[in-house]
Protein backbone atom coordinates (compact mmCIF):
# COMPACT_ATOMS: atom_id res chain seq x y z
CA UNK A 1 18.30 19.22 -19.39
CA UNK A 2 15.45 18.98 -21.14
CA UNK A 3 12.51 21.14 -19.84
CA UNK A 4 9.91 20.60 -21.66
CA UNK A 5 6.91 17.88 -19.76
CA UNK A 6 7.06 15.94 -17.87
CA UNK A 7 5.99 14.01 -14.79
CA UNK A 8 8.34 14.93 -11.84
CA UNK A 9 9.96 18.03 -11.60
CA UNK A 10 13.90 17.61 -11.36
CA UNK A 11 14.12 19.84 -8.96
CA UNK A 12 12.38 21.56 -5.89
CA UNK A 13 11.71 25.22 -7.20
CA UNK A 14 13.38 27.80 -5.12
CA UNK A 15 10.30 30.15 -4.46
CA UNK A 16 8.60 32.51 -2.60
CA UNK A 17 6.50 31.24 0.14
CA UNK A 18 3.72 33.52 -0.80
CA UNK A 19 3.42 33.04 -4.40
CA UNK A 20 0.52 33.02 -6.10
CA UNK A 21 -0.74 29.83 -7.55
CA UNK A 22 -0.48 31.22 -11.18
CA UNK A 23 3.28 31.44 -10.94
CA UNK A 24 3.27 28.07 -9.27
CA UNK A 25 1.62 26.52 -12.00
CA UNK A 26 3.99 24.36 -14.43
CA UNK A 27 1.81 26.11 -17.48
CA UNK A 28 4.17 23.52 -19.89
CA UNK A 29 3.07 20.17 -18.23
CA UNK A 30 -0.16 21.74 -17.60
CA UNK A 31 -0.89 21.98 -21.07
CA UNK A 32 0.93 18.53 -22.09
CA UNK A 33 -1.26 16.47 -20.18
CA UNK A 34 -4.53 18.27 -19.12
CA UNK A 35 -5.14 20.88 -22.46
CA UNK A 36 -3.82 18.97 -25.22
CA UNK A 37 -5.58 15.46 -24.02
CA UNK A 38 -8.54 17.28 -23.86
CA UNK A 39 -8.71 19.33 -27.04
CA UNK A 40 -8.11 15.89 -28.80
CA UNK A 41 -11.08 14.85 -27.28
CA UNK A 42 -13.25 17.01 -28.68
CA UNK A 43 -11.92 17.23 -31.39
CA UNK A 44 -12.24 13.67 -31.74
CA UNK A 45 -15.75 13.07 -30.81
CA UNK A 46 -16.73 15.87 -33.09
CA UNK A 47 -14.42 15.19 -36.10
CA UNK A 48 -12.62 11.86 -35.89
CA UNK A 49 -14.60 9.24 -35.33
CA UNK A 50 -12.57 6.61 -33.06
CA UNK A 51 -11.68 3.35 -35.73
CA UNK A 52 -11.93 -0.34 -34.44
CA UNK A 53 -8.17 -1.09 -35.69
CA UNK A 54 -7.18 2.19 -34.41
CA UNK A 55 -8.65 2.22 -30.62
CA UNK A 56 -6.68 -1.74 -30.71
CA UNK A 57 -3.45 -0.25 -31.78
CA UNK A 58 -3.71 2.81 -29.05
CA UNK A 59 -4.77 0.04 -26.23
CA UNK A 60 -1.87 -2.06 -26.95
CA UNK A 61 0.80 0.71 -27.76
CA UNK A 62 -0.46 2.26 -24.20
CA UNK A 63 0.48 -0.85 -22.39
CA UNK A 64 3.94 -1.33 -24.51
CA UNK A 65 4.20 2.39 -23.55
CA UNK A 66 3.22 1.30 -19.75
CA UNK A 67 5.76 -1.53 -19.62
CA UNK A 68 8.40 1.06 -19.96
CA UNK A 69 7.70 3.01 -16.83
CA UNK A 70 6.85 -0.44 -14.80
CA UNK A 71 9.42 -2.59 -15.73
CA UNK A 72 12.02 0.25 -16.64
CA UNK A 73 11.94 3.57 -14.81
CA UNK A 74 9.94 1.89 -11.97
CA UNK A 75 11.67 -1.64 -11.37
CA UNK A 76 14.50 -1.49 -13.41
CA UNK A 77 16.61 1.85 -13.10
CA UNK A 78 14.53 3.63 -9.77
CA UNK A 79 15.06 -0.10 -7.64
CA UNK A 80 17.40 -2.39 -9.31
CA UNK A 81 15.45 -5.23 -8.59
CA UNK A 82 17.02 -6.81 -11.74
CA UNK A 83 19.72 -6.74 -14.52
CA UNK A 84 19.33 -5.85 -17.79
CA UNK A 85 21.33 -6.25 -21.21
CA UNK A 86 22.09 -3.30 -23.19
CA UNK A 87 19.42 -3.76 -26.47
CA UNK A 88 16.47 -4.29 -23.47
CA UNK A 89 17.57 -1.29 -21.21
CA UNK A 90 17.72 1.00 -24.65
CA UNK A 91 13.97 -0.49 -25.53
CA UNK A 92 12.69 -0.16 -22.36
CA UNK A 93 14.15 4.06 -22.03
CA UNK A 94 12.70 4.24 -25.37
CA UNK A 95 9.10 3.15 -24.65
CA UNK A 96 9.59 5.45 -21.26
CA UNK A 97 9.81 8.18 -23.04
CA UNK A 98 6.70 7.69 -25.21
CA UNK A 99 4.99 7.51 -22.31
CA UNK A 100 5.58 11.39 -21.98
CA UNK A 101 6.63 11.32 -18.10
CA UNK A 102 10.06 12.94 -18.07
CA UNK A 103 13.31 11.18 -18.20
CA UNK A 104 14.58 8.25 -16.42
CA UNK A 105 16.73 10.54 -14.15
CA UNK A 106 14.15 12.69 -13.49
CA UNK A 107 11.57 9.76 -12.92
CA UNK A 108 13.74 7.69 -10.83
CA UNK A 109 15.06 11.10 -8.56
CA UNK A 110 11.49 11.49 -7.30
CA UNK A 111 10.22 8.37 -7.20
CA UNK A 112 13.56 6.98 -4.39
CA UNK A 113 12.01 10.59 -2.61
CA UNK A 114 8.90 9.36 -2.22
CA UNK A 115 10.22 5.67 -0.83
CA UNK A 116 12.38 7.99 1.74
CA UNK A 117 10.06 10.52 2.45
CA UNK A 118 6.90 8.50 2.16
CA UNK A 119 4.11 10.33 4.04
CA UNK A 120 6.10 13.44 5.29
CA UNK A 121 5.86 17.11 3.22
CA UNK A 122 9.16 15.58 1.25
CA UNK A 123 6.80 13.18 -0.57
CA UNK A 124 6.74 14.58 -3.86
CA UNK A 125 3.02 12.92 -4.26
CA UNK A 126 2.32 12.70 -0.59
CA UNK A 127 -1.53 11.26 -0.56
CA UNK A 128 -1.49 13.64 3.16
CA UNK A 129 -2.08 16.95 1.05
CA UNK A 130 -5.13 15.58 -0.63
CA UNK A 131 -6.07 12.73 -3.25
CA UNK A 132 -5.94 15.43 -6.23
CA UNK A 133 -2.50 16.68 -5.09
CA UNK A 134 -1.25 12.95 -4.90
CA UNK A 135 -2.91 12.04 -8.20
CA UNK A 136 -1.86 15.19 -10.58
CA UNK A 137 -1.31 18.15 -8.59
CA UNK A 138 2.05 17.56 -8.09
CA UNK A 139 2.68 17.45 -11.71
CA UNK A 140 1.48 20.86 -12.16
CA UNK A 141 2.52 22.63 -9.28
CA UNK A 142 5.59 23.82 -8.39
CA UNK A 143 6.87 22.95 -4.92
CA UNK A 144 8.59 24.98 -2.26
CA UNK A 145 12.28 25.71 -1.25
CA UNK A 146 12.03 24.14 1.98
CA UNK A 147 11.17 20.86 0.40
CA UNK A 148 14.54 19.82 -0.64
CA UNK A 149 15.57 16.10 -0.22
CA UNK A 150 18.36 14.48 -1.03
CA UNK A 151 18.52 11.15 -2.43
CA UNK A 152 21.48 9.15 -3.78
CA UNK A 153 21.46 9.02 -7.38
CA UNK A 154 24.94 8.46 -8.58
CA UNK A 155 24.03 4.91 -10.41
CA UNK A 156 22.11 7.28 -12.67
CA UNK A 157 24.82 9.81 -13.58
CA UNK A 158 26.84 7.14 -14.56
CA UNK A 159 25.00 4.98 -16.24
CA UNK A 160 25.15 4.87 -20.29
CA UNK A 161 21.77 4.61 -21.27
CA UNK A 162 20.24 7.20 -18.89
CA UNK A 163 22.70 9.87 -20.05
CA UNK A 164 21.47 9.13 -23.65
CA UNK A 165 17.91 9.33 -22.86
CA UNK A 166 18.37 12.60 -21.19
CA UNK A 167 20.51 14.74 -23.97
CA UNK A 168 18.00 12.94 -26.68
CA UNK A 169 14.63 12.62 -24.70
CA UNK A 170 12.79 15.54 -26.84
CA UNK A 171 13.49 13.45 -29.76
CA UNK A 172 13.16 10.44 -28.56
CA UNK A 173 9.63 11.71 -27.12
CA UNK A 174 8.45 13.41 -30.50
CA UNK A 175 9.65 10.09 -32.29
CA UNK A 176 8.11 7.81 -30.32
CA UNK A 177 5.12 9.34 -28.53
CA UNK A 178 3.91 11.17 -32.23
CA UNK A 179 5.74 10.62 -35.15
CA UNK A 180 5.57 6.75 -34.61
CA UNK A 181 1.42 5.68 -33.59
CA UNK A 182 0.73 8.28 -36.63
CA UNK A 183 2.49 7.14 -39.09
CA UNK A 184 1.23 3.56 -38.10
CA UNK A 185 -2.01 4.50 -37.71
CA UNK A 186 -2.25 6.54 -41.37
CA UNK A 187 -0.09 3.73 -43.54
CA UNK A 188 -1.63 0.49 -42.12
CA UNK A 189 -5.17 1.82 -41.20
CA UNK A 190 -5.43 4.81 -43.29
CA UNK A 191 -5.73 6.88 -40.28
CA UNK A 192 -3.44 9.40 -39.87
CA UNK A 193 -5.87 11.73 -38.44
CA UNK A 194 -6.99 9.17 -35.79
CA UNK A 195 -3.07 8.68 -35.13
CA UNK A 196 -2.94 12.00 -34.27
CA UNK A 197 -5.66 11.82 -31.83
CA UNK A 198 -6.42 8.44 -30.06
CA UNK A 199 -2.81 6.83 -30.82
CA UNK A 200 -0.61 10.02 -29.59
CA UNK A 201 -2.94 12.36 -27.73
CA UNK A 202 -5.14 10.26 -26.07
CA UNK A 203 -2.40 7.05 -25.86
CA UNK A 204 0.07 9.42 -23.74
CA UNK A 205 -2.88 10.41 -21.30
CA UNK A 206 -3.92 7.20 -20.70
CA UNK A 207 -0.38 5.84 -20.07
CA UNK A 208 0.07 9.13 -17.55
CA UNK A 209 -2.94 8.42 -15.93
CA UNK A 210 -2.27 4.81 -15.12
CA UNK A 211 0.90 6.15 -13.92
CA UNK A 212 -0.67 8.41 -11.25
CA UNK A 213 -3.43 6.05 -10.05
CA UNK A 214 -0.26 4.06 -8.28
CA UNK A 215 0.27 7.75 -6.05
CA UNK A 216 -3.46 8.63 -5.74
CA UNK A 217 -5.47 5.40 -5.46
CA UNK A 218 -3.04 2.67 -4.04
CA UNK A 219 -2.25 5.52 -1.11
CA UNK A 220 -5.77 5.98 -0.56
CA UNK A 221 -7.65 2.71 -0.03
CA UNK A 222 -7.02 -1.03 0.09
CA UNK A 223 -5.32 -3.97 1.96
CA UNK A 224 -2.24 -3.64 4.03
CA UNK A 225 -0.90 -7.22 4.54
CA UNK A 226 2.68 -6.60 5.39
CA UNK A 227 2.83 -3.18 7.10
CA UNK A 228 0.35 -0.54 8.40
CA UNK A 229 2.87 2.39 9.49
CA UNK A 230 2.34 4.19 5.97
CA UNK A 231 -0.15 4.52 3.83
CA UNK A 232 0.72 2.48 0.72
CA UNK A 233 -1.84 -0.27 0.09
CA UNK A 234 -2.60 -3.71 -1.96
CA UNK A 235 -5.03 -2.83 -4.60
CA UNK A 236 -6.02 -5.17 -7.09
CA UNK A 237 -8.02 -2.78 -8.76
CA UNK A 238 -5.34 -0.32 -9.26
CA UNK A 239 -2.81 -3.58 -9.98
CA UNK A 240 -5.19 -4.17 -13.35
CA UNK A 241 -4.98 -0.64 -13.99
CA UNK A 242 -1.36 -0.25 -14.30
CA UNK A 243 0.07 -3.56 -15.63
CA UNK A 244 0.77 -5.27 -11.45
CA UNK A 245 1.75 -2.19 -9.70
CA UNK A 246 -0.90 -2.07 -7.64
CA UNK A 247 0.43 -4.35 -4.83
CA UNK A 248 1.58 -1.22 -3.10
CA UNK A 249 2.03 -2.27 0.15
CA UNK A 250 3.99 -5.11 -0.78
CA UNK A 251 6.12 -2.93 -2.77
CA UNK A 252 6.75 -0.28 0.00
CA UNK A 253 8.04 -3.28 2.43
CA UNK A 254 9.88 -5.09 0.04
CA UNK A 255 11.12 -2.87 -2.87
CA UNK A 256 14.08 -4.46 -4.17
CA UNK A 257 11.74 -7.37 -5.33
CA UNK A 258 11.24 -7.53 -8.88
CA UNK A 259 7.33 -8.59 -8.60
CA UNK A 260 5.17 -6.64 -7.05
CA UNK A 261 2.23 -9.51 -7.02
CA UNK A 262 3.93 -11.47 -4.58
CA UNK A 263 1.95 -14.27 -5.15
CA UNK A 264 2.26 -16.67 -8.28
CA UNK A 265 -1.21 -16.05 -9.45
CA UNK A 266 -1.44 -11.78 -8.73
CA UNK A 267 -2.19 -9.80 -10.76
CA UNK A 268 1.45 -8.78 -12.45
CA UNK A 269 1.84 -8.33 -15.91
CA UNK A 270 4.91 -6.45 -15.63
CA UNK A 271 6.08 -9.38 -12.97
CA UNK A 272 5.75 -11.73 -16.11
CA UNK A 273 7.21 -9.36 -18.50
CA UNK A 274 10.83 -9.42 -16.56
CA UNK A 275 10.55 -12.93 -16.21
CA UNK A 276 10.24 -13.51 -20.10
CA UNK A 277 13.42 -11.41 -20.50
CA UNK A 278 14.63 -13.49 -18.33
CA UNK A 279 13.98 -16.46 -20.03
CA UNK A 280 15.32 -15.43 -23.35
CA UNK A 281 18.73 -14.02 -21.49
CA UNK A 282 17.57 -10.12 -21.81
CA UNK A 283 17.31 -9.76 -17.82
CA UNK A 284 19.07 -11.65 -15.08
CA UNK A 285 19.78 -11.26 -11.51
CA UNK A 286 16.12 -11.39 -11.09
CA UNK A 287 15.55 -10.14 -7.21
CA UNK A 288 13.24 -11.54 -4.72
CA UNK A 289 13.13 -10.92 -1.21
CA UNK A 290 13.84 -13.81 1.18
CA UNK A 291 10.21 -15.63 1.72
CA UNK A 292 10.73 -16.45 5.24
CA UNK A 293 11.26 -12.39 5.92
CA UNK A 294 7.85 -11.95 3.85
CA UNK A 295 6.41 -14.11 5.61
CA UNK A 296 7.66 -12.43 8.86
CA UNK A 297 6.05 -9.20 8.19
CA UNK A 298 2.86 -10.45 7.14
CA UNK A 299 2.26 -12.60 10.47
CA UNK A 300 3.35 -9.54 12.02
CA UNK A 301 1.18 -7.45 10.48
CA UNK A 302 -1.24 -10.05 11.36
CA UNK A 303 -0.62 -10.16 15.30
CA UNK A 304 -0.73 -6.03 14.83
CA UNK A 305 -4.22 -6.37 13.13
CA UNK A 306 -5.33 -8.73 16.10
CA UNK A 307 -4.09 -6.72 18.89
CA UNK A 308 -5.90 -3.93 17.65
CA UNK A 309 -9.37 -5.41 17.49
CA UNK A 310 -8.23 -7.10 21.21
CA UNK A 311 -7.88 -3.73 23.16
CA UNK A 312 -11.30 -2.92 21.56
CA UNK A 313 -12.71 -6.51 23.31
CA UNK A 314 -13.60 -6.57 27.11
CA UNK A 315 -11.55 -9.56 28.62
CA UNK A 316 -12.43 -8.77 32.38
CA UNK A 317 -10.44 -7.52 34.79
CA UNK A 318 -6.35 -8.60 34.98
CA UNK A 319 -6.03 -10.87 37.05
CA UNK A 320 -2.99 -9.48 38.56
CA UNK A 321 -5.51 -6.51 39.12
CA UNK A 322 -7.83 -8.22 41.18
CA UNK A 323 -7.54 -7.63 44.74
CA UNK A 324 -5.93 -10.96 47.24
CA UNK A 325 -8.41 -12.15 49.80
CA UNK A 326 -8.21 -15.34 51.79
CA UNK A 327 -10.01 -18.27 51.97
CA UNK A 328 -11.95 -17.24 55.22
CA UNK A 329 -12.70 -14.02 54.04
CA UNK A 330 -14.15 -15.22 50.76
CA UNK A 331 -16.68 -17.69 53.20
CA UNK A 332 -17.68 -13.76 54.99
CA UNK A 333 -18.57 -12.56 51.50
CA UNK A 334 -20.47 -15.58 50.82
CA UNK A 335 -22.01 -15.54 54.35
CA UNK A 336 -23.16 -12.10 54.36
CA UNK A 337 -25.25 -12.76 50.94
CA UNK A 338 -22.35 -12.77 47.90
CA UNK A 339 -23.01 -14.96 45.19
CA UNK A 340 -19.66 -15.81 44.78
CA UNK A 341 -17.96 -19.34 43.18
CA UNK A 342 -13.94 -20.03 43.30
CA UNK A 343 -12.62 -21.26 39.89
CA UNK A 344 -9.11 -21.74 39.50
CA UNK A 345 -8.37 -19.92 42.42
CA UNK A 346 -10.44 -16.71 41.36
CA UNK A 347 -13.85 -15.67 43.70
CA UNK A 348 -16.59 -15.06 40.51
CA UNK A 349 -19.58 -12.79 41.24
CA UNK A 350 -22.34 -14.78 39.27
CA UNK A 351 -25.41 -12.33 40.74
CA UNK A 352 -26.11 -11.09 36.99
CA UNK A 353 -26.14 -14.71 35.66
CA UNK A 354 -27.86 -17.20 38.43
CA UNK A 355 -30.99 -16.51 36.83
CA UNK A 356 -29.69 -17.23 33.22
CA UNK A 357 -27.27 -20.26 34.20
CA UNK A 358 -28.59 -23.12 31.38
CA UNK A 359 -27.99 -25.67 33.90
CA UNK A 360 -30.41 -24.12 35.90
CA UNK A 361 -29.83 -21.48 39.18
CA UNK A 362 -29.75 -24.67 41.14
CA UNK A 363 -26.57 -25.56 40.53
CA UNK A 364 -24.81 -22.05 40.65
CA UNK A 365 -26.57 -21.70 44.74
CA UNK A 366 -25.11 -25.10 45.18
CA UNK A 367 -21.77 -23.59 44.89
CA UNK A 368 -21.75 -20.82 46.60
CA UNK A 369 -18.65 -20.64 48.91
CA UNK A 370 -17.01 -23.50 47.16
CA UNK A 371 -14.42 -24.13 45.18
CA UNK A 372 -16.23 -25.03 41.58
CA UNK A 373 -13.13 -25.75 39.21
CA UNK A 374 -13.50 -29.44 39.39
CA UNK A 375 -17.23 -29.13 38.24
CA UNK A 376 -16.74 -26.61 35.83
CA UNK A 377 -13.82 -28.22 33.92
CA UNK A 378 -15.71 -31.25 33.18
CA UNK A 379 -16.19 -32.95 36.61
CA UNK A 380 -20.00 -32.16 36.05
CA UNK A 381 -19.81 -30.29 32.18
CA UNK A 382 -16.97 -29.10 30.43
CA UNK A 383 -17.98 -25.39 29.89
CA UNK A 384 -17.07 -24.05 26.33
CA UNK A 385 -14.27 -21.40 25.60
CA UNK A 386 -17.68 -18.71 25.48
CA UNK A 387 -18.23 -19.59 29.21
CA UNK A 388 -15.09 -19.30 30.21
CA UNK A 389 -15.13 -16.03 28.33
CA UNK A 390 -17.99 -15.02 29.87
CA UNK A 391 -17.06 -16.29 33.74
CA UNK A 392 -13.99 -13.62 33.05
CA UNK A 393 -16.28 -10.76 32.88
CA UNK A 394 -17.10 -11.55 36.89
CA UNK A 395 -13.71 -11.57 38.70
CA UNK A 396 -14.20 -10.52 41.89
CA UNK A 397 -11.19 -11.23 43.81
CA UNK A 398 -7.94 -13.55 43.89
CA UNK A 399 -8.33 -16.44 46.90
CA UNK A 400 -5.69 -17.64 48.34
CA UNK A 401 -4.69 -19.54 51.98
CA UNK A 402 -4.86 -16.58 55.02
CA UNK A 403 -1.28 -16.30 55.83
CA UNK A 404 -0.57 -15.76 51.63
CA UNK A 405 -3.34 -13.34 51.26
CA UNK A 406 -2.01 -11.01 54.51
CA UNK A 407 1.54 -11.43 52.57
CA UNK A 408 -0.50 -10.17 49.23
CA UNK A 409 -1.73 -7.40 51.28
CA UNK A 410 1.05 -6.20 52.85
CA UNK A 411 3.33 -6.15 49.40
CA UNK A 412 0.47 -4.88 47.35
């Protein structure tokens, strides 16, 4: 296997716990896509000035370059959300590789480990040990023994195309991440150095760093619509960043869907892409996950949303809480100077509110001792769902007839 760059390691390194963070440094990928991006930059701004036709060509290529990890590694080979013929499945490992992130069986092995493992030390990009780590440490540093996982990734073994990649990927990544944008660049723009630069350098770090945005960023901050046990999140933001992935949350709940912008008018480019193939009878077996079950989880996540702002809300006391007094003893309270009214069968202390009542404090004395829920339901106003609210802050007790209330007693 190829070990030069790139992306995901293929395997968990089998070191020391206390080894220093030199020799856990990947010094290879390191250099691929921290030093070398870098030294192009400067080398650019000082040297090679950045051409109109030439910055076009390396924003384009990038996304071609992007569509390969989105719609192949990523939705195609890691999920199967689709089907693909052979000529699109050897384009789209092709334009993977230019992209500089490994191969497709390296890819695909740590990406299904971070669906299992989401959020535990397993994660290979788990946003828990810090943004950085999630966004490009992992890339760089080498990961312990006890971090093993095992995922299932026989369809890869077997399959044609991905054995290809992976006994040609250095030339398939020198061809197409180098050899190709500078020879474009230098016989249609005259820009070979500028190829060199902007349409390999800086083209490969762009692509990686769109790439990582979907393990930092979309683990970090946005929307959660249809789960909140784990930390993916929708992020349209990130979604225009890297060609639809963004809808992170989605994707977590539902991952054998081929979009990832659920909806017909997110965000998706690489949503659209798959259905083009589609159309011209390069992909089939398009999957999409039932609507009625994404519609499930979102009301659910919905009622889970709403219960937690309710246990933050003061609804008064339960009524099965309050204590059971009878009628008679409800006149005592009432006789020995409680403000109390019976609504619906519950004594109300309105002491707080006689003075505030916008009827007047009139009306509240008048009821004192009585049974009110006639009045209060319309027979003299028909109190809004705020005053009912509000007469649920002043349970007092449960009335009911004597011999019910001794029952109520004794049982209690």
């Amino acid at each position: 296997m190829n070990k030069a760059f790139m992306g995901p390691a293929p395997e968990f390194d089998k070191k020391p716990k206390n080894m220093s963070l030199y020799k856990r440094i990947y010094w290879n990928r390191l250099i691929f896509t921290g030093v070398m991006p870098l030294m192009a930059l400067v080398v650019g701004i000082g040297w090679v000035p950045l051409q109109l036709r030439t910055a076009i060509f390396t924003l384009i290529y990038s996304s071609i370059s992007g569509i390969g990890i989105t719609a192949g590694y990523h939705r195609y080979w890691s999920h199967r959300s689709y089907s693909a013929t052979i000529g699109l499945k050897i384009a789209l490992a092709v334009l993977g590789a230019s992209a500089g992130e490994g191969t497709i069986r390296t890819w695909c092995k740590d990406h299904r480990a971070h669906h299992r493992y989401v959020d535990t030390d397993k994660d290979p990009y788990a946003i828990h040990k810090g943004f950085l780590y999630a966004h490009y440490g992992w890339v760089i540093i080498k990961r312990r023994v006890e971090r093993n996982v095992h995922v299932d990734i026989q369809d890869l073994e077997s399959d044609p195309i991905v054995l290809w990649q992976r006994r040609n990927y250095a030339v398939i990544l020198f061809l197409s991440a180098f050899v190709f944008p500078i020879l474009f660049c230098g016989i249609f723009f005259q820009d070979f150095l500028g190829g060199i630069i902007y349409g390999s350098c800086m083209r490969v770090f762009i692509v990686q760093q769109r790439t990582f945005c979907i393990n930092s960023f979309a683990h970090w901050f946005g929307e959660k619509p249809f789960s909140g046990k784990n930390s993916p999140c929708d992020n349209f933001l990130v979604a225009v960043i890297t060609l639809g992935e963004g809808y992170h949350n989605f994707h977590h709940e539902f991952p054998v869907d081929y979009r990832c912008g659920y909806h017909l008018l997110a965000y998706d480019p690489t949503k659209w892409f798959i259905w083009l193939c589609s159309q011209l009878n390069l992909a089939f077996d398009l999957k999409r996950f039932p609507t009625n079950e994404i519609k499930k989880g979102h009301f659910q996540q919905i009622e889970s949303q709403l219960e937690k702002k309710r246990t933050g809300i003061d609804w008064g006391k339960p009524l099965d809480e309050l204590p059971v007094i009878s009628i008679s003893k409800f006149e005592e309270y009432v006789r020995s100077g409680q403000p109390l009214i019976s609504i619906d069968g519950v004594a109300h202390n309105v002491s707080d509110f006689v003075d505030h009542h916008p009827g007047g404090p009139s009306i509240l004395r008048q009821n004192f001792g009585q049974d009110a829920t006639r009045a209060f339901r319309g027979g003299l106003y028909l109190h809004s769902n705020a005053a009912q609210n509000l007469l649920s802050s002043m349970r007092f007790a449960r009335v009911a007839n004597d011999d019910e209330s001794e029952l109520g007693q004794i049982l209690g």
